[in-house]
C-alpha atoms as a PDB file:
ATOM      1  CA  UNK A   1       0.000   0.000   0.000  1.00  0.00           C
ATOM      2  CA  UNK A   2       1.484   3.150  -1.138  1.00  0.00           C
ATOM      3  CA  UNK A   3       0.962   6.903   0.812  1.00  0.00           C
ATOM      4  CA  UNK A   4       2.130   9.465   2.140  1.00  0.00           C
ATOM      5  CA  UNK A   5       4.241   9.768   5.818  1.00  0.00           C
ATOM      6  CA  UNK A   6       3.934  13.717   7.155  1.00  0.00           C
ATOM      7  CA  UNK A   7       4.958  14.557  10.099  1.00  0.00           C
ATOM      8  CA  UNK A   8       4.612  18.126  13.244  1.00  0.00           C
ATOM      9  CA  UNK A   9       7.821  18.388  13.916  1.00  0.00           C
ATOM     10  CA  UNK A  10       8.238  21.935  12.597  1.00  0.00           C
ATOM     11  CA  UNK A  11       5.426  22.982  14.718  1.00  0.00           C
ATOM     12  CA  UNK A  12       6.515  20.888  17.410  1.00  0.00           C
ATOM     13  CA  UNK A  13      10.610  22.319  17.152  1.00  0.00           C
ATOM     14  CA  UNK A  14       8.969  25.982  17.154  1.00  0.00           C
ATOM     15  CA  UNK A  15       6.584  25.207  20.363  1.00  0.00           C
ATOM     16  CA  UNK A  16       9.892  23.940  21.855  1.00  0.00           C
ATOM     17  CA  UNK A  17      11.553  27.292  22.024  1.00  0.00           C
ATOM     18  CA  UNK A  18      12.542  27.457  18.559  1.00  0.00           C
ATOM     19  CA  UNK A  19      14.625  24.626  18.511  1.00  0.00           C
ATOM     20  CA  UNK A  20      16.969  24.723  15.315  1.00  0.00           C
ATOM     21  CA  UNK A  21      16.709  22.096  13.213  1.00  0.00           C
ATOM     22  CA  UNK A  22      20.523  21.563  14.286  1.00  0.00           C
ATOM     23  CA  UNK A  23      19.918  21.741  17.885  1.00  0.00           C
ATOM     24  CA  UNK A  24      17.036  18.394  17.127  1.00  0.00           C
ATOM     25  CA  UNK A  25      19.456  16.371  15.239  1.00  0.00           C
ATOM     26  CA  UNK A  26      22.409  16.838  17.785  1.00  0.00           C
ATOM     27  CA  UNK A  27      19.703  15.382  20.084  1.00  0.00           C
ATOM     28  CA  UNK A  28      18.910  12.586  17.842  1.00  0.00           C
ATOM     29  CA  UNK A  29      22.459  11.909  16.070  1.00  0.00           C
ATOM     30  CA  UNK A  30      21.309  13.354  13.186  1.00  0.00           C
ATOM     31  CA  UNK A  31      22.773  16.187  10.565  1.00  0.00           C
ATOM     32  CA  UNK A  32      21.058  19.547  10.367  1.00  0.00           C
ATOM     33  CA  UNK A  33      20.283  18.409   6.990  1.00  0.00           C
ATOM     34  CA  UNK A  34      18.913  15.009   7.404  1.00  0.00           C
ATOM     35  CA  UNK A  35      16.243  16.762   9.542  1.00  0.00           C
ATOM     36  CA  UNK A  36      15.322  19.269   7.218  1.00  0.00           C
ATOM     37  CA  UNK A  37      14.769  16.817   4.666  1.00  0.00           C
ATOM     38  CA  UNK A  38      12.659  14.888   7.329  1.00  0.00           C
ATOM     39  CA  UNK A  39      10.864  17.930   8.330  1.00  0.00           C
ATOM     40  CA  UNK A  40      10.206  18.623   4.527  1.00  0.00           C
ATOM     41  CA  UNK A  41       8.717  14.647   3.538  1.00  0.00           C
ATOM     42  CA  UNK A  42      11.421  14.393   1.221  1.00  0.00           C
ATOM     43  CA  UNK A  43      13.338  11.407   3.643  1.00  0.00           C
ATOM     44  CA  UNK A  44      11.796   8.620   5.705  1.00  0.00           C
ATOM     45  CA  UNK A  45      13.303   8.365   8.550  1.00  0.00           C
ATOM     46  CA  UNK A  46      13.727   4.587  10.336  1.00  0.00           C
ATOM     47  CA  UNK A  47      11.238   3.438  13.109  1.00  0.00           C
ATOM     48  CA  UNK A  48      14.574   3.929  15.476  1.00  0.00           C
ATOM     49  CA  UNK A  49      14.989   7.288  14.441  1.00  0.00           C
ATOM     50  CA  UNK A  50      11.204   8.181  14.492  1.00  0.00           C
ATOM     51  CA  UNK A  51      11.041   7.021  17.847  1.00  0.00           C
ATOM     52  CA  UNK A  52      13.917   9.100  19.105  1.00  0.00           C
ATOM     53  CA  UNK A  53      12.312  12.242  17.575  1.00  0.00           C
ATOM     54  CA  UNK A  54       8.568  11.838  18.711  1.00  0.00           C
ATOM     55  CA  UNK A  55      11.409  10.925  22.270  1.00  0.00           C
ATOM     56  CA  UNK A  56      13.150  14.225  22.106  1.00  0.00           C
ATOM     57  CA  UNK A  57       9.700  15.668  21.939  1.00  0.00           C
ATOM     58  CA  UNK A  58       7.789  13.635  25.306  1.00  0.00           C
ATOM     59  CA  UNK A  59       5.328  12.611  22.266  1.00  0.00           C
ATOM     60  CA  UNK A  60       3.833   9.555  20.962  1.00  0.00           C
ATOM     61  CA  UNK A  61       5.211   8.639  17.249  1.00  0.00           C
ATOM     62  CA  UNK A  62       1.692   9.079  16.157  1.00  0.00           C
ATOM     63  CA  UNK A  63       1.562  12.993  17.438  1.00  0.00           C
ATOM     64  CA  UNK A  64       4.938  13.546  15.686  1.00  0.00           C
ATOM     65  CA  UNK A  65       4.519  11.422  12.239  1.00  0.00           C
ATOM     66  CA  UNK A  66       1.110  10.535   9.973  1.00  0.00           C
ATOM     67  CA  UNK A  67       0.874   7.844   7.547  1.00  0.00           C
ATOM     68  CA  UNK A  68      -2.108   8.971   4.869  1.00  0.00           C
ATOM     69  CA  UNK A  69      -2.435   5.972   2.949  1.00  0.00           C
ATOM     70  CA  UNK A  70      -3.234   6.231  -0.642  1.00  0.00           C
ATOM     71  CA  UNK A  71      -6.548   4.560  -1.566  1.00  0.00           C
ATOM     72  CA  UNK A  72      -7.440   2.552  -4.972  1.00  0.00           C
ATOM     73  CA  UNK A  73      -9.100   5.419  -6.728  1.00  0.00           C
ATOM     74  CA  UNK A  74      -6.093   7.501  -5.993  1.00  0.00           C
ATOM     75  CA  UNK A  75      -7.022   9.456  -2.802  1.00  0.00           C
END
C-alpha cells in the first residue's frame, strides 16, 4: 500500500523554544540536513529514528509522524 508519511515536527521544534533544526538532530544523532529533509517529507526516517524524535519531543510517534495511505481510486 502506497501513501504518504507527514509529520509536526516543525510545529513541534517551534513550540519547543525554537529549537533549530541543528539543535534536534544533535539530540537525535542526526545532521542539520537530514532533519530538514525529514521535516520537509522528502526522507523517511527509520522506526529507530522516528522514535527518538517523537522521544526528544515527550510525544507519541503518532503525534509527531502521519501515515495517509493512498486509496485505490487515488485518494
Amino acid at each position: 500500500m502506497s501513501g504518504t508519511l507527514t509529520n509536526q515536527i516543525r510545529l513541534l521544534r517551534f513550540m519547543r523554544n525554537e529549537m533549530s533544526q541543528a539543535e534536534l538532530g544533535q539530540q537525535v544523532g542526526l545532521t542539520r540536513q537530514t532533519i530538514a529533509a525529514i521535516e520537509a517529507g522528502k526522507y523517511a526516517p527509520s522506526l529507530e529514528t522516528a522514535f527518538r524524535i517523537a522521544g526528544v519531543f515527550e510525544l507519541p510517534l503518532e503525534q509527531v509522524f502521519q501515515w495517509q495511505p493512498v486509496t485505490a481510486d487515488g485518494r
